[in-house]
PDB file of N, CA and C in Angstrom:
ATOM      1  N   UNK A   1      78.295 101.695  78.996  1.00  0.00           N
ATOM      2  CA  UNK A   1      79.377 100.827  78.578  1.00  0.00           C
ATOM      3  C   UNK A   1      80.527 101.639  77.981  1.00  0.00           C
ATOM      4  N   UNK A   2      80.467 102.300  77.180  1.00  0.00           N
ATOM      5  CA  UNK A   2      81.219 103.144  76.647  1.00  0.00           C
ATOM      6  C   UNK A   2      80.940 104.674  76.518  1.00  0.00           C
ATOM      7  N   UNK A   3      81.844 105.609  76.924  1.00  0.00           N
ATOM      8  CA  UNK A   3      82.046 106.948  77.103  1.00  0.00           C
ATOM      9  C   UNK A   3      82.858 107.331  76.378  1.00  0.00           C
ATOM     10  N   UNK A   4      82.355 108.516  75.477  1.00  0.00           N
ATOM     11  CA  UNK A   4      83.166 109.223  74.445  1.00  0.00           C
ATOM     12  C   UNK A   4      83.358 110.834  75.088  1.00  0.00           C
ATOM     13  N   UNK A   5      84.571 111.573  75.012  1.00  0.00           N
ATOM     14  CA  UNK A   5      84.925 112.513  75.583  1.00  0.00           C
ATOM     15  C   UNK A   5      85.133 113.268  74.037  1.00  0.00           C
ATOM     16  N   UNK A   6      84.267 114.156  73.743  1.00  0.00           N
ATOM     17  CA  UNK A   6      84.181 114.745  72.524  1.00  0.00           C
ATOM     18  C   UNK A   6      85.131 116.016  72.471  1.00  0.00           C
ATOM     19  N   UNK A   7      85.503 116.542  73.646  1.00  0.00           N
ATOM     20  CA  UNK A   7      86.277 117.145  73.530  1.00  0.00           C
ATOM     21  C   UNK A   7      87.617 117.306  74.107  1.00  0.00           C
ATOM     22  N   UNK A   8      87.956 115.638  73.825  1.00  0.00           N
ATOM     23  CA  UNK A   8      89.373 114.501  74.115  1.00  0.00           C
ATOM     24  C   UNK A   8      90.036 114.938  73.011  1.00  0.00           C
ATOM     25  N   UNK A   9      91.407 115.158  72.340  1.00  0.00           N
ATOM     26  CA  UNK A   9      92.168 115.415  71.470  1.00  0.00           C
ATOM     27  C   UNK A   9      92.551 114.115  70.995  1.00  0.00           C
ATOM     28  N   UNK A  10      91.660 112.899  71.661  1.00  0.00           N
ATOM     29  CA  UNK A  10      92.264 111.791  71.356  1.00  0.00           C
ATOM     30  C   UNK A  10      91.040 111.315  70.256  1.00  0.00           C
ATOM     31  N   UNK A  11      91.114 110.428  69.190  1.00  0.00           N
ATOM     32  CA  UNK A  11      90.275 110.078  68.042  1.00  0.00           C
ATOM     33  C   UNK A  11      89.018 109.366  68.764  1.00  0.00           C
ATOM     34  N   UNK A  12      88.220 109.663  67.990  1.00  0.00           N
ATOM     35  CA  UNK A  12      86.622 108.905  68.724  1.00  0.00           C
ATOM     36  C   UNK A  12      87.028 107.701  68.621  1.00  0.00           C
ATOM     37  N   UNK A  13      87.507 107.314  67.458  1.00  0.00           N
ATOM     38  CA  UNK A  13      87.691 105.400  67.125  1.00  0.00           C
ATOM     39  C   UNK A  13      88.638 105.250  68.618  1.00  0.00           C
ATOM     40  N   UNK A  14      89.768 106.052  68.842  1.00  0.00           N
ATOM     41  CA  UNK A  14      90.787 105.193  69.711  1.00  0.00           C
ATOM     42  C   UNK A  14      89.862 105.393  70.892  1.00  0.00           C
ATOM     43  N   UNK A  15      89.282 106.264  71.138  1.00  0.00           N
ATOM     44  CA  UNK A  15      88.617 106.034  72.766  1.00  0.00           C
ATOM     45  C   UNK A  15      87.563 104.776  72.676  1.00  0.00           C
ATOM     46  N   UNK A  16      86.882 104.621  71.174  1.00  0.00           N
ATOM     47  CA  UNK A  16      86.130 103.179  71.305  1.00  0.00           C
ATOM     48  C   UNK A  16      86.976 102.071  71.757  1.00  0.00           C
ATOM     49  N   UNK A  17      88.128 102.112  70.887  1.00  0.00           N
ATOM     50  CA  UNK A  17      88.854 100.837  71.593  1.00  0.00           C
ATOM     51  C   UNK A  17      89.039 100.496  72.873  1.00  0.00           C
ATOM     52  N   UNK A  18      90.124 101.990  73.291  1.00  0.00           N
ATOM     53  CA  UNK A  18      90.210 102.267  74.671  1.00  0.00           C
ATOM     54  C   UNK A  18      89.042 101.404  75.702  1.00  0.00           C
ATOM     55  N   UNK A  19      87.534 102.093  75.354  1.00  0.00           N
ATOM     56  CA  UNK A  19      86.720 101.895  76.410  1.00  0.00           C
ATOM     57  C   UNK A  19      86.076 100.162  76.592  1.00  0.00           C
ATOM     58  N   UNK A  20      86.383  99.841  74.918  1.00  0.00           N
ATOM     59  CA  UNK A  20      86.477  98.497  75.025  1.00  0.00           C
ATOM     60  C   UNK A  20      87.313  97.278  76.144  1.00  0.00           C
ATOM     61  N   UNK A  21      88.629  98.093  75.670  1.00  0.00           N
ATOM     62  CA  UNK A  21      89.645  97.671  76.239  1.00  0.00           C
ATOM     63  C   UNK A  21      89.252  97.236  78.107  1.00  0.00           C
ATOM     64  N   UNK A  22      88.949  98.899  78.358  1.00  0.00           N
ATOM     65  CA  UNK A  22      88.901  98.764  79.831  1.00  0.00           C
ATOM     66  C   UNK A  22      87.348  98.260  80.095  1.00  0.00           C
ATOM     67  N   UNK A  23      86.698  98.088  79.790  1.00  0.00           N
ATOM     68  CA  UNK A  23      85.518  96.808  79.583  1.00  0.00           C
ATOM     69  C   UNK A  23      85.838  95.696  79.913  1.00  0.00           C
ATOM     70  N   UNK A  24      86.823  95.186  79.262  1.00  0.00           N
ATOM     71  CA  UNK A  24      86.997  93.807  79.540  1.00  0.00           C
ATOM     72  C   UNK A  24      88.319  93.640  80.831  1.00  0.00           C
ATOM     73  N   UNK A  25      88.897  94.656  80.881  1.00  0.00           N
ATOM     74  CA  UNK A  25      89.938  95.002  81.788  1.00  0.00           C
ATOM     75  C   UNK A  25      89.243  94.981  83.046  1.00  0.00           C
ATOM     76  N   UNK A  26      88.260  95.749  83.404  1.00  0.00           N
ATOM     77  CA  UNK A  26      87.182  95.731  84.241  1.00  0.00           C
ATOM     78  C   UNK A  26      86.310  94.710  84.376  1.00  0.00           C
ATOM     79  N   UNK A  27      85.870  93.499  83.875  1.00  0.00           N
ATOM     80  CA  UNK A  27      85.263  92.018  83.519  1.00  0.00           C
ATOM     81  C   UNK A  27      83.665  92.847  83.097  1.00  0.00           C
ATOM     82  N   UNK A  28      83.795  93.844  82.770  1.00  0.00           N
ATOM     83  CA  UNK A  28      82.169  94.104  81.985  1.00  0.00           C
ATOM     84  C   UNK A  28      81.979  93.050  80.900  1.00  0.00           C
ATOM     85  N   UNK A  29      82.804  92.967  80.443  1.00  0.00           N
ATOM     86  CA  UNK A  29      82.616  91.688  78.735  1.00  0.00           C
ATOM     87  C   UNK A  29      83.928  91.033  79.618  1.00  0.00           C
ATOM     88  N   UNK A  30      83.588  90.247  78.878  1.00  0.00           N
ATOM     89  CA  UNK A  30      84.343  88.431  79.162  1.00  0.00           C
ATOM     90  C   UNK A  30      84.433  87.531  77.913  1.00  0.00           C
ATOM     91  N   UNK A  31      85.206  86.775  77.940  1.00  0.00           N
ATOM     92  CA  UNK A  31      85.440  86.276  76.549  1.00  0.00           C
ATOM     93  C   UNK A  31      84.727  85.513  76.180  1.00  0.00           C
ATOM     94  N   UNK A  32      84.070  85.313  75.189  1.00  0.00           N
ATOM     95  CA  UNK A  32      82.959  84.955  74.194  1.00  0.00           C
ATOM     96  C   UNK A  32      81.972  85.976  74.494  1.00  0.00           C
ATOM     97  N   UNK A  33      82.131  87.334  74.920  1.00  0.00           N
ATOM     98  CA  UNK A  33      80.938  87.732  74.962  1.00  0.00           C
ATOM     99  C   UNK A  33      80.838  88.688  73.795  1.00  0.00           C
ATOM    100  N   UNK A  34      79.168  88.671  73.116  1.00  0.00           N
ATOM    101  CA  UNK A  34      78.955  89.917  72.399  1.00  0.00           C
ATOM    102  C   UNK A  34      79.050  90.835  72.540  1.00  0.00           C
ATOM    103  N   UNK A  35      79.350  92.009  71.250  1.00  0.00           N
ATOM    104  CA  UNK A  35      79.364  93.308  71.431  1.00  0.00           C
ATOM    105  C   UNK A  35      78.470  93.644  70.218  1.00  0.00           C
ATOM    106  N   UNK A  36      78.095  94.696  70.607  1.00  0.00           N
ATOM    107  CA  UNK A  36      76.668  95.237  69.864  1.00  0.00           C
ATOM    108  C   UNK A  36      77.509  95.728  68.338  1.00  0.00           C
ATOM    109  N   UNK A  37      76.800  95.530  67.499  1.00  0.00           N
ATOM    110  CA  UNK A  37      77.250  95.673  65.687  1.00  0.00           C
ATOM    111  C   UNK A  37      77.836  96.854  65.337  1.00  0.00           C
ATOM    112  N   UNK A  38      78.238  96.948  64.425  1.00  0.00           N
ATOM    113  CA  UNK A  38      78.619  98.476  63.885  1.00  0.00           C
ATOM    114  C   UNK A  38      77.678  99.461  64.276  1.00  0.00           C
ATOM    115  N   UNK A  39      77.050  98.971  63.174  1.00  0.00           N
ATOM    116  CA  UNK A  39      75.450  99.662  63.336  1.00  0.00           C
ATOM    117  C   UNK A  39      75.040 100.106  64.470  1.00  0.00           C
ATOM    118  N   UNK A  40      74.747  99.573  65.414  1.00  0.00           N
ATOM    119  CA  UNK A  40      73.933  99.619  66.149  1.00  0.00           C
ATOM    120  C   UNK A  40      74.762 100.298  67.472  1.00  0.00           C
ATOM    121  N   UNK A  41      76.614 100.002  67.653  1.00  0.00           N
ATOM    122  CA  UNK A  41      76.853 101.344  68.528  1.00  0.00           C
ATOM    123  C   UNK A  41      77.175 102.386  67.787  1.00  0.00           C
ATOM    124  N   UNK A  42      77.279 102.485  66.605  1.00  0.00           N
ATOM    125  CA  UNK A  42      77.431 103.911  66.192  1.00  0.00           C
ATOM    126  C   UNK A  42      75.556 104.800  66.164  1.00  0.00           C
ATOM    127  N   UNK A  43      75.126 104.252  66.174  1.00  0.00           N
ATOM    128  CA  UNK A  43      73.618 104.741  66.182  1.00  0.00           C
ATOM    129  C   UNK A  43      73.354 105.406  68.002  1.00  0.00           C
ATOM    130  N   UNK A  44      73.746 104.459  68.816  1.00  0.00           N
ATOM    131  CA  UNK A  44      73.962 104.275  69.959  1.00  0.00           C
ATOM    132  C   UNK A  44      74.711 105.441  70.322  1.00  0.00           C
ATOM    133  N   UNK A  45      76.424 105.744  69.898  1.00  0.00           N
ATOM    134  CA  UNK A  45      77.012 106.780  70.743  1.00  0.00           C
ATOM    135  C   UNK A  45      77.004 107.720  69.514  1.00  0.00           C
ATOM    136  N   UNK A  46      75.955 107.799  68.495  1.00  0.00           N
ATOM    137  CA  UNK A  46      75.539 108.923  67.673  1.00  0.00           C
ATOM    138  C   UNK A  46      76.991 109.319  66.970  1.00  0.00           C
ATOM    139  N   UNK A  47      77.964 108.684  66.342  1.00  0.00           N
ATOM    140  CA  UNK A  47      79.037 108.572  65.445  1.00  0.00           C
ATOM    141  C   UNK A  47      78.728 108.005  64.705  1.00  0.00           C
ATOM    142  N   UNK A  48      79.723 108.301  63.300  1.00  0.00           N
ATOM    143  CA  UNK A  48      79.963 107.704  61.723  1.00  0.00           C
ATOM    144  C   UNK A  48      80.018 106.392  62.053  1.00  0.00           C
ATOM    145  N   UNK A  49      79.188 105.138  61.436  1.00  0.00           N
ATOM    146  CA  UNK A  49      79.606 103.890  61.536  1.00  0.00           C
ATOM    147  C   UNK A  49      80.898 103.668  60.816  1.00  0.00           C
ATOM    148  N   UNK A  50      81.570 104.489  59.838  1.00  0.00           N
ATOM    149  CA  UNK A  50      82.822 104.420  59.715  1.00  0.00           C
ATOM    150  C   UNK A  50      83.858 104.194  60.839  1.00  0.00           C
ATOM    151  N   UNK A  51      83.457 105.074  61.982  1.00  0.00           N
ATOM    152  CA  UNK A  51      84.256 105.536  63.051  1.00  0.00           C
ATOM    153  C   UNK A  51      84.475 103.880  63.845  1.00  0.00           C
ATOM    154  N   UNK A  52      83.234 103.704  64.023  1.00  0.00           N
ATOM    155  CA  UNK A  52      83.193 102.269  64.667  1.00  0.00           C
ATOM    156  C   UNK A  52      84.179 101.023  63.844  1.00  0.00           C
ATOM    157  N   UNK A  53      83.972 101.070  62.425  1.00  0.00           N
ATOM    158  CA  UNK A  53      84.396 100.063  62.007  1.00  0.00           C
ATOM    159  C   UNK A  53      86.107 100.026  61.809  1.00  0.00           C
ATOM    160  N   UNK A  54      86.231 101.373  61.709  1.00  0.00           N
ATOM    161  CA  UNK A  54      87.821 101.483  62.501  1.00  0.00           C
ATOM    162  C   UNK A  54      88.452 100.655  63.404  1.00  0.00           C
ATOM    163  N   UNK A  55      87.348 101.639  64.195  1.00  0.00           N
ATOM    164  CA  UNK A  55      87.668 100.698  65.753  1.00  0.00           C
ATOM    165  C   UNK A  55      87.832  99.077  66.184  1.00  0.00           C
ATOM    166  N   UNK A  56      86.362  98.430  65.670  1.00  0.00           N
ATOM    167  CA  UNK A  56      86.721  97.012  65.208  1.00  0.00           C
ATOM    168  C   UNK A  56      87.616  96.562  64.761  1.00  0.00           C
ATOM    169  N   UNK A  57      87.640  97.187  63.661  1.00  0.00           N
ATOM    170  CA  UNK A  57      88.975  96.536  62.668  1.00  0.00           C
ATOM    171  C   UNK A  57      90.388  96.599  63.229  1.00  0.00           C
ATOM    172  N   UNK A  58      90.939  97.553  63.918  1.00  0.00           N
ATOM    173  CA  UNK A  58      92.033  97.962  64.858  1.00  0.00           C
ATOM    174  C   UNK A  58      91.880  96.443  65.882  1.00  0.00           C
ATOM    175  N   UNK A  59      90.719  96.601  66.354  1.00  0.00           N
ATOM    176  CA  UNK A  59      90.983  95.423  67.704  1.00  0.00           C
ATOM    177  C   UNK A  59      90.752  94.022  67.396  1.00  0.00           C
ATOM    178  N   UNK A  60      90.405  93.974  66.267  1.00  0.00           N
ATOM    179  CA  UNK A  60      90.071  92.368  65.529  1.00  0.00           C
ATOM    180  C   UNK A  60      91.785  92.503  65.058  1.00  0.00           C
ATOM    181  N   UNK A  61      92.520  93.318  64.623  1.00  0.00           N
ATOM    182  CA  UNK A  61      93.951  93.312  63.917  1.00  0.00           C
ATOM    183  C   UNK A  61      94.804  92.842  65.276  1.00  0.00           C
ATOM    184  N   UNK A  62      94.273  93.039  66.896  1.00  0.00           N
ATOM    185  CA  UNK A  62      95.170  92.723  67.743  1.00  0.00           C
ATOM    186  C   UNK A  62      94.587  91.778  68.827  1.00  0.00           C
ATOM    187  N   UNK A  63      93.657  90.782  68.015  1.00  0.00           N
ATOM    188  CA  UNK A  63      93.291  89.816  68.661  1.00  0.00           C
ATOM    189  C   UNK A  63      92.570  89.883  70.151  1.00  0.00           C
ATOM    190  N   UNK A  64      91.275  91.356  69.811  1.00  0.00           N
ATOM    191  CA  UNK A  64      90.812  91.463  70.981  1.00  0.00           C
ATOM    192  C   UNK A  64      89.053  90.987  70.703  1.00  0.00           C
ATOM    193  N   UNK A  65      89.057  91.074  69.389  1.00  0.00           N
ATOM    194  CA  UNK A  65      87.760  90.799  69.054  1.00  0.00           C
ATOM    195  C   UNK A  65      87.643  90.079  67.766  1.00  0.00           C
ATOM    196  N   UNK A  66      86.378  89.328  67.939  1.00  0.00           N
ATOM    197  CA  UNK A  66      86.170  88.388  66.401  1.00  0.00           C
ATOM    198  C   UNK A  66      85.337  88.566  65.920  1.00  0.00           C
ATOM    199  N   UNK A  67      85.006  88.861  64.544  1.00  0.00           N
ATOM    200  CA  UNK A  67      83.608  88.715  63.849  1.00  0.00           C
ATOM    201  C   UNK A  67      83.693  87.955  63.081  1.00  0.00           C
ATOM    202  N   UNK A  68      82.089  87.516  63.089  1.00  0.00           N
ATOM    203  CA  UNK A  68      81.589  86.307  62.536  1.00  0.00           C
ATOM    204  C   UNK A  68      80.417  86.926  60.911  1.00  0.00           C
ATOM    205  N   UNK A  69      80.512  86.793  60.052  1.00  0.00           N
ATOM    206  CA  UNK A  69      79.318  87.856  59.459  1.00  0.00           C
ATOM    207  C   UNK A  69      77.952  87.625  59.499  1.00  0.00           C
ATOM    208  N   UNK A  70      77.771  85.927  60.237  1.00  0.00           N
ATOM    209  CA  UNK A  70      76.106  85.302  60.478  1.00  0.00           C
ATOM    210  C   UNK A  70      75.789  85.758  61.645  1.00  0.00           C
ATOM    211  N   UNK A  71      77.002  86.083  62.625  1.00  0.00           N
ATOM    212  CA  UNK A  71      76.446  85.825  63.731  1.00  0.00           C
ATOM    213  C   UNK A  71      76.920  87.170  64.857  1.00  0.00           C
ATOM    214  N   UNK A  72      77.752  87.372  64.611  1.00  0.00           N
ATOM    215  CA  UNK A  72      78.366  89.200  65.033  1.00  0.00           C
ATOM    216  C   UNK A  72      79.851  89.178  65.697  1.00  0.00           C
ATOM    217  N   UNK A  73      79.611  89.883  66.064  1.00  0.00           N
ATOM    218  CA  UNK A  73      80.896  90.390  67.066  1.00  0.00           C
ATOM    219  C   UNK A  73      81.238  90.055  68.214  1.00  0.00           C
ATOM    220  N   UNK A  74      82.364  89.224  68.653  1.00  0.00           N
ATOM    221  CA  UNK A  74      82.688  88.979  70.121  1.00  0.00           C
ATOM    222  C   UNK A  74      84.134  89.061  70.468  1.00  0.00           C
ATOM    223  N   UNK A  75      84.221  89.600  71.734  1.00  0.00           N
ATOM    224  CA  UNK A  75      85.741  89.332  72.573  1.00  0.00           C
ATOM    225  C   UNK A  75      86.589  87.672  72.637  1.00  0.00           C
ATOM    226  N   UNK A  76      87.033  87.852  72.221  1.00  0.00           N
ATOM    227  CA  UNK A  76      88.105  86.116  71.798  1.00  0.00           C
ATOM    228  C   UNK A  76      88.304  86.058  72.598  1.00  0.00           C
ATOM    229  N   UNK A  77      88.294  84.301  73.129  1.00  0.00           N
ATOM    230  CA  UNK A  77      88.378  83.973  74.388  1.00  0.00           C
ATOM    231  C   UNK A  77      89.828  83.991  75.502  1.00  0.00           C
ATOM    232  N   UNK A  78      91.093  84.218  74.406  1.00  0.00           N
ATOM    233  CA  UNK A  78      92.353  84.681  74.902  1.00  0.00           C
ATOM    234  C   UNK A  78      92.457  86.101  75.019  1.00  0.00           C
ATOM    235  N   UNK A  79      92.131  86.571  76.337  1.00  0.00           N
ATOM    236  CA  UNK A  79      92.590  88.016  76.284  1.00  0.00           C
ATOM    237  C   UNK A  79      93.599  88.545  77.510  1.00  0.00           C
ATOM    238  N   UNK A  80      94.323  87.603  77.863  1.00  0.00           N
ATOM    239  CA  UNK A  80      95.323  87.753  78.815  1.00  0.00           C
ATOM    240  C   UNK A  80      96.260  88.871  77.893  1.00  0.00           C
ATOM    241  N   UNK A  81      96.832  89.058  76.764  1.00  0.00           N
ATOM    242  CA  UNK A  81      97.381  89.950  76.358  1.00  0.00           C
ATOM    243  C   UNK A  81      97.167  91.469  76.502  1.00  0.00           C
ATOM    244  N   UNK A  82      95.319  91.487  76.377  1.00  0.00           N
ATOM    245  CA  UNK A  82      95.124  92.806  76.854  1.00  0.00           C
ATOM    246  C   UNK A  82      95.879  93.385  78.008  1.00  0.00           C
ATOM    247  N   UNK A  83      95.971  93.284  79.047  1.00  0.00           N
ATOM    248  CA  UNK A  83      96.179  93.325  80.586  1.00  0.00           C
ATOM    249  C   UNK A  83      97.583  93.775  80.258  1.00  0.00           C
ATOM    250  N   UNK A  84      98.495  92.957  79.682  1.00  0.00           N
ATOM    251  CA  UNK A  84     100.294  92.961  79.377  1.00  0.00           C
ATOM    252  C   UNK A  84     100.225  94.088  78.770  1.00  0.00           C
ATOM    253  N   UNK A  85      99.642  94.149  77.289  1.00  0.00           N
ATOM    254  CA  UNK A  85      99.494  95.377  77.046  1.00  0.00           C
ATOM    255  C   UNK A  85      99.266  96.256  77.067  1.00  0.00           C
ATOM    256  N   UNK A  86      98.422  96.801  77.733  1.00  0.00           N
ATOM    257  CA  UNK A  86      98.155  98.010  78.451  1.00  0.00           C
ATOM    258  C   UNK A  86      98.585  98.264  79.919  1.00  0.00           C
ATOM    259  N   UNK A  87      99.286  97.652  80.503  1.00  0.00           N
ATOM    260  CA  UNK A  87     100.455  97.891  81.651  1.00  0.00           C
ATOM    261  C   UNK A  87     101.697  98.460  80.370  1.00  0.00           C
ATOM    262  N   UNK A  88     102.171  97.690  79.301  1.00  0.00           N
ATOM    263  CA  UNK A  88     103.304  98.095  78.834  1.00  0.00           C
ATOM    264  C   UNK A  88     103.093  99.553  78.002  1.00  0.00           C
ATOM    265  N   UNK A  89     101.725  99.672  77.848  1.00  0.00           N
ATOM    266  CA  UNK A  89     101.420 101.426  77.322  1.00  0.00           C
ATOM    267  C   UNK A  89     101.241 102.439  78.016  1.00  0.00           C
ATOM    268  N   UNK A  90     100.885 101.664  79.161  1.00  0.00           N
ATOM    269  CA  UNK A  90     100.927 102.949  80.308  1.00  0.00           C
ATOM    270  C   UNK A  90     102.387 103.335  80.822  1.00  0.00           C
ATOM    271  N   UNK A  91     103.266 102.116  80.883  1.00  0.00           N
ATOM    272  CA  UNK A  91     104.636 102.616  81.252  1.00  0.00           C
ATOM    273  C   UNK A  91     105.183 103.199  80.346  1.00  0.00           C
ATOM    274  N   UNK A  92     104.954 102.917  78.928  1.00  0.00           N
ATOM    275  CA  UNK A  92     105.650 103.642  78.118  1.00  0.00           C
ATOM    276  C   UNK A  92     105.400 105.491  77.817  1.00  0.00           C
ATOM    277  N   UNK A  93     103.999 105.471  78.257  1.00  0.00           N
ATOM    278  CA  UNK A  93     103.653 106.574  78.744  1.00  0.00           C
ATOM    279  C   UNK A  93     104.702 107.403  79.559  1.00  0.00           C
ATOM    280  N   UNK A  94     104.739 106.466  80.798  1.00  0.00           N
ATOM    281  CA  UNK A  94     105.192 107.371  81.690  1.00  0.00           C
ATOM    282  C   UNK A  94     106.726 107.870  81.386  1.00  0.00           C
ATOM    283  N   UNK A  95     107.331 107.012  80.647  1.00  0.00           N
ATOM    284  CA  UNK A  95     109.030 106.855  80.747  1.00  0.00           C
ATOM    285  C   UNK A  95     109.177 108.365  79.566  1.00  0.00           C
ATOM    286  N   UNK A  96     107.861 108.407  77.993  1.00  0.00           N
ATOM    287  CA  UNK A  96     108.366 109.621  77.876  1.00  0.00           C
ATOM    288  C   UNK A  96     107.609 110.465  78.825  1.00  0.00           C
ATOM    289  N   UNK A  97     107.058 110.416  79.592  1.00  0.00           N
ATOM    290  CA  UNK A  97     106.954 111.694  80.337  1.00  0.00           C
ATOM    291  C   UNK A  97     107.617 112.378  81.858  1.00  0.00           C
ATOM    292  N   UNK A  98     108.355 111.248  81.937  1.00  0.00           N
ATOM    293  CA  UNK A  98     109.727 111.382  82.511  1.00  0.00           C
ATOM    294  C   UNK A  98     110.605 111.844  81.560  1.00  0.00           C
ATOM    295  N   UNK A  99     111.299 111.518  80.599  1.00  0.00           N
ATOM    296  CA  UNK A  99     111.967 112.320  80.221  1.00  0.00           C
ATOM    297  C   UNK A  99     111.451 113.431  79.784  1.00  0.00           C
ATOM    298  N   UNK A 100     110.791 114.200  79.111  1.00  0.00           N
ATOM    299  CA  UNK A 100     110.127 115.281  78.997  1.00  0.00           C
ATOM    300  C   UNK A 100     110.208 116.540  79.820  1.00  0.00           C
ATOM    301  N   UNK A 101     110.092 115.802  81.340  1.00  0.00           N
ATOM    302  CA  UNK A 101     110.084 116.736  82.444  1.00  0.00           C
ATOM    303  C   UNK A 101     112.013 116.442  82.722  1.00  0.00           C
ATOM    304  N   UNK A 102     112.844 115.432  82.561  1.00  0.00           N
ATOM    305  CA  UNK A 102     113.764 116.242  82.554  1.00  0.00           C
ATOM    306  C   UNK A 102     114.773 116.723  81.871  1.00  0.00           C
ATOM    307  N   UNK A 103     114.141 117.059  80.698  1.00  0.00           N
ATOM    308  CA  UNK A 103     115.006 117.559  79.356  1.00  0.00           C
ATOM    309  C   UNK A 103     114.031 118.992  79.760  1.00  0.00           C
ATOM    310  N   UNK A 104     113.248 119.679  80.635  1.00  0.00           N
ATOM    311  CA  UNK A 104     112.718 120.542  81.167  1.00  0.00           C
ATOM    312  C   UNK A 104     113.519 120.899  82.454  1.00  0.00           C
ATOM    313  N   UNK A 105     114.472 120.120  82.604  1.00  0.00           N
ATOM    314  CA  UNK A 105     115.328 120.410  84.316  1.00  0.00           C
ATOM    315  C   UNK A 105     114.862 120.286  85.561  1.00  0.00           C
ATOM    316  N   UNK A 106     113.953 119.390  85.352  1.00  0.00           N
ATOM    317  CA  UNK A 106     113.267 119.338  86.927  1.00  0.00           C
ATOM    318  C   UNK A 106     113.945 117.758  87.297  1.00  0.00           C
ATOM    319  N   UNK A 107     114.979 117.888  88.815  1.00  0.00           N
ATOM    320  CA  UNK A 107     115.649 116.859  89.008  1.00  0.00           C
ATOM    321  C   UNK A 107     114.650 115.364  89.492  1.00  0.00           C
ATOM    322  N   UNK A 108     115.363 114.338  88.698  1.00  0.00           N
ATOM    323  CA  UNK A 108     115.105 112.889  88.991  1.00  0.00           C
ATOM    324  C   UNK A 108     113.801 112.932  90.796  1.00  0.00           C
ATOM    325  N   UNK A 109     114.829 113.785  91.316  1.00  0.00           N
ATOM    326  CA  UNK A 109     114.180 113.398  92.670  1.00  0.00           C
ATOM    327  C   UNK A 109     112.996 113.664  92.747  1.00  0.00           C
ATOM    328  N   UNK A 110     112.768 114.684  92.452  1.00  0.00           N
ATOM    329  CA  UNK A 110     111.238 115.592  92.449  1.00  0.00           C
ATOM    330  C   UNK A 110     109.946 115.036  91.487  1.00  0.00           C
ATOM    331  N   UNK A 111     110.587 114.592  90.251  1.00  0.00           N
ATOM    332  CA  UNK A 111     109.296 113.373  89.664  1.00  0.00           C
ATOM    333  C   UNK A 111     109.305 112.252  90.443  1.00  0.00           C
ATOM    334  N   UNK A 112     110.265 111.527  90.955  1.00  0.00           N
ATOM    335  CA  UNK A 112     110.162 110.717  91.805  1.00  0.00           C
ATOM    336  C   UNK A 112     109.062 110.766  92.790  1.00  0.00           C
ATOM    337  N   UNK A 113     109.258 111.273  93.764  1.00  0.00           N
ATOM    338  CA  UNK A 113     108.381 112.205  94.778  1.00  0.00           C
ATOM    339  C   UNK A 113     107.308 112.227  94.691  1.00  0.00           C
ATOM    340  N   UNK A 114     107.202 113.140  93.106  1.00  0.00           N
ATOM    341  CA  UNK A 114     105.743 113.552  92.604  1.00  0.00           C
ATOM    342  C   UNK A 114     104.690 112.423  92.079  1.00  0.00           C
ATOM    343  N   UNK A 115     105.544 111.386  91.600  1.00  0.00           N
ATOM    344  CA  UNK A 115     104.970 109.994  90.927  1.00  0.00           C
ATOM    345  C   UNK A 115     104.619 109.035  92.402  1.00  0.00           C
ATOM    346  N   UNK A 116     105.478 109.479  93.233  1.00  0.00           N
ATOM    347  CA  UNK A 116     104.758 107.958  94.111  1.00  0.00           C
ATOM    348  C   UNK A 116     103.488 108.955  94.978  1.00  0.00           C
ATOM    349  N   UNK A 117     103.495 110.140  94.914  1.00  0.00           N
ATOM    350  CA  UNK A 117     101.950 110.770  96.041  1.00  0.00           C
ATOM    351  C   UNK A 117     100.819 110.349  94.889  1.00  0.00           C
TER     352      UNK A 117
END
């Protein structure tokens, strides 16, 4: 379900989200579905349950997940936002990395080019 790249420069918590993210992006989880406790994926992908509860807390702050404290953790049943949002992070991605490459001098045409192969 989830893959941690330990030697990603990117934070363990954000790749939890991340892999969350594309979980449900992918229909692995679906809305109302559970996700396993603090506890029990940090035991699981052998991280600080701190690390995890980050992570939760980040995606419960953007309405991707709900906890209950009787009953646990689940994906809220509105998650059409995910999808918007992460199309609008990937472009934003790309736009600085278009400019990047040409405040580096490599002309318009040639990222062009290079972006649609």
């Amino acid at each position: 379900m989830i893959e941690l790249d330990l030697q990603s420069r990117t934070p363990i918590y954000e790749q939890i989200m991340n892999e969350i993210k594309r979980n449900i992006l992918q229909g692995s989880l679906k809305p109302k579905d559970q996700i396993p406790s603090i506890r029990e994926l940090a035991q699981t992908l052998g991280v600080n349950p701190n690390t995890v509860k980050k992570s939760y807390t980040a995606l419960e702050n953007q309405n991707i997940i709900q906890s209950f404290s009787t009953r646990g953790t689940f994906i809220t049943a509105k998650i059409d936002h995910i999808l918007k949002q992460t199309v609008d992070d990937c472009y934003s991605t790309i736009e600085r990395e278009v400019n990047q490459l040409k405040k580096l001098g490599i002309p318009e045409e040639e990222i062009i080019e290079r972006i649609s192969r």
